[in-house]
C-alpha atoms as a PDB file:
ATOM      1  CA  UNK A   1      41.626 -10.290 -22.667  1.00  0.00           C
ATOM      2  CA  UNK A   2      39.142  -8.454 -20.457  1.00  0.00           C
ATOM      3  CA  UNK A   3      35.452  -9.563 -20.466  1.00  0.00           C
ATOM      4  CA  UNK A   4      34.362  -6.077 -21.633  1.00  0.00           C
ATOM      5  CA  UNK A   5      36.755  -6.282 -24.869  1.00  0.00           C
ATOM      6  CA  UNK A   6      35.354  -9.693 -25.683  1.00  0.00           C
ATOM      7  CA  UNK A   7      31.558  -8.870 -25.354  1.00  0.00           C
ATOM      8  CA  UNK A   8      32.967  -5.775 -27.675  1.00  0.00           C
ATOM      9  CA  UNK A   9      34.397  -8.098 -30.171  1.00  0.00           C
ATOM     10  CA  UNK A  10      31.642 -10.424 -29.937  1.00  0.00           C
ATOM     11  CA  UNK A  11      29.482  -7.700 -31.596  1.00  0.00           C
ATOM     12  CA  UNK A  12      31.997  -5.876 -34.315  1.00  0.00           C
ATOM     13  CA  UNK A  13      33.206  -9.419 -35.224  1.00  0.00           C
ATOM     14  CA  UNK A  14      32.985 -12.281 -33.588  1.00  0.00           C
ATOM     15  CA  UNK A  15      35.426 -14.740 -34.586  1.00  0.00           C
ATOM     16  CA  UNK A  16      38.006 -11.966 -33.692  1.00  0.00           C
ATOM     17  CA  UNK A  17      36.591 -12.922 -29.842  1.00  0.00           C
ATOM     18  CA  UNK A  18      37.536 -16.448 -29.902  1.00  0.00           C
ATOM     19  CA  UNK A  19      40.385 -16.358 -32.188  1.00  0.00           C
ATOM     20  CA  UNK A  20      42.321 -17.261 -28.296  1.00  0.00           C
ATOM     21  CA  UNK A  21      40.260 -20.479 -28.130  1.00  0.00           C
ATOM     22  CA  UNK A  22      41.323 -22.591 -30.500  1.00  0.00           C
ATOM     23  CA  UNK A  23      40.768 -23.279 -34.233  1.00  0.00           C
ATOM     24  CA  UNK A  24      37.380 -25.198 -33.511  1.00  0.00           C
ATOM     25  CA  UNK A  25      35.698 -22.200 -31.856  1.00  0.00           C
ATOM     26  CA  UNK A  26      37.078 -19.999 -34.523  1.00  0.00           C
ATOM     27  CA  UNK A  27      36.021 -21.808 -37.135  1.00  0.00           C
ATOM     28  CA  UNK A  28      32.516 -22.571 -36.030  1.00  0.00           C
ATOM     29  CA  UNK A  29      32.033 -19.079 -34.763  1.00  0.00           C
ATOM     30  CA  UNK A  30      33.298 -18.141 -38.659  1.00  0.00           C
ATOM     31  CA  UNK A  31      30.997 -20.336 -40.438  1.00  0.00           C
ATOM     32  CA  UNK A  32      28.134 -18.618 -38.341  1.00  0.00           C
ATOM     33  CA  UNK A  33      29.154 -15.635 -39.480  1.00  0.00           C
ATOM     34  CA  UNK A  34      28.865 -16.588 -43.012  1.00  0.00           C
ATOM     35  CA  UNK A  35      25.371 -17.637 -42.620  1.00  0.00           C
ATOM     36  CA  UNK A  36      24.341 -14.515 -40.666  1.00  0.00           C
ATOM     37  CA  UNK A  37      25.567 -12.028 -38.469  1.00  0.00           C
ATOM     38  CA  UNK A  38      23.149 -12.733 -35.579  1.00  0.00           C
ATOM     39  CA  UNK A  39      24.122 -16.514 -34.793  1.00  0.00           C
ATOM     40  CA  UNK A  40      27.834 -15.558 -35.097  1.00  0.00           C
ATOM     41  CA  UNK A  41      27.422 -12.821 -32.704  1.00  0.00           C
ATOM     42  CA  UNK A  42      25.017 -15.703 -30.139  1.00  0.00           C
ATOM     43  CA  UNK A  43      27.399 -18.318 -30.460  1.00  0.00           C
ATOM     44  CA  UNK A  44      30.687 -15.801 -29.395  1.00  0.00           C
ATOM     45  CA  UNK A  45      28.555 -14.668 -26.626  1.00  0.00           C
ATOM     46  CA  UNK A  46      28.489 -17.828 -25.089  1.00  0.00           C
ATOM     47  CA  UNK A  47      31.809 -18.883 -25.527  1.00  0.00           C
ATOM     48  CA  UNK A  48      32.953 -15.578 -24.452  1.00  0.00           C
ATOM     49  CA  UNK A  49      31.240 -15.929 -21.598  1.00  0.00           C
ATOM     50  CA  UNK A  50      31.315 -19.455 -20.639  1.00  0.00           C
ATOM     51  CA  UNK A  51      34.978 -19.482 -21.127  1.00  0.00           C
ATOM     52  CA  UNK A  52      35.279 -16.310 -18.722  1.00  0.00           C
ATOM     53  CA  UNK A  53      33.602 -18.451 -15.771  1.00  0.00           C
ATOM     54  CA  UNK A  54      36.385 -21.197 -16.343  1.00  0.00           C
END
């Protein structure tokens, strides 16, 4: 998946963005979700992006 799709994702919803990462990502970025939209959206971000430099 393109960097561009995944900073997309990372802002319509996030888990969607790391759902390629593994169920630890997922889950974590999911449970940030639940507890706001903002530190879902901050925590896909930098998996996103760290993961991209890899």
């Amino acid at each position: 998946m393109s960097l561009l799709i995944r900073i997309i994702l990372c802002f319509i919803f996030p888990p969607l963005a790391v759902a390629d990462q593994g169920c630890g990502a997922f889950m974590v970025v999911f449970f940030l979700t639940l507890l706001g939209w903002v530190p879902g959206t901050v925590a896909a971000l930098v998996i996103a992006v760290s993961k991209d430099k890899k």
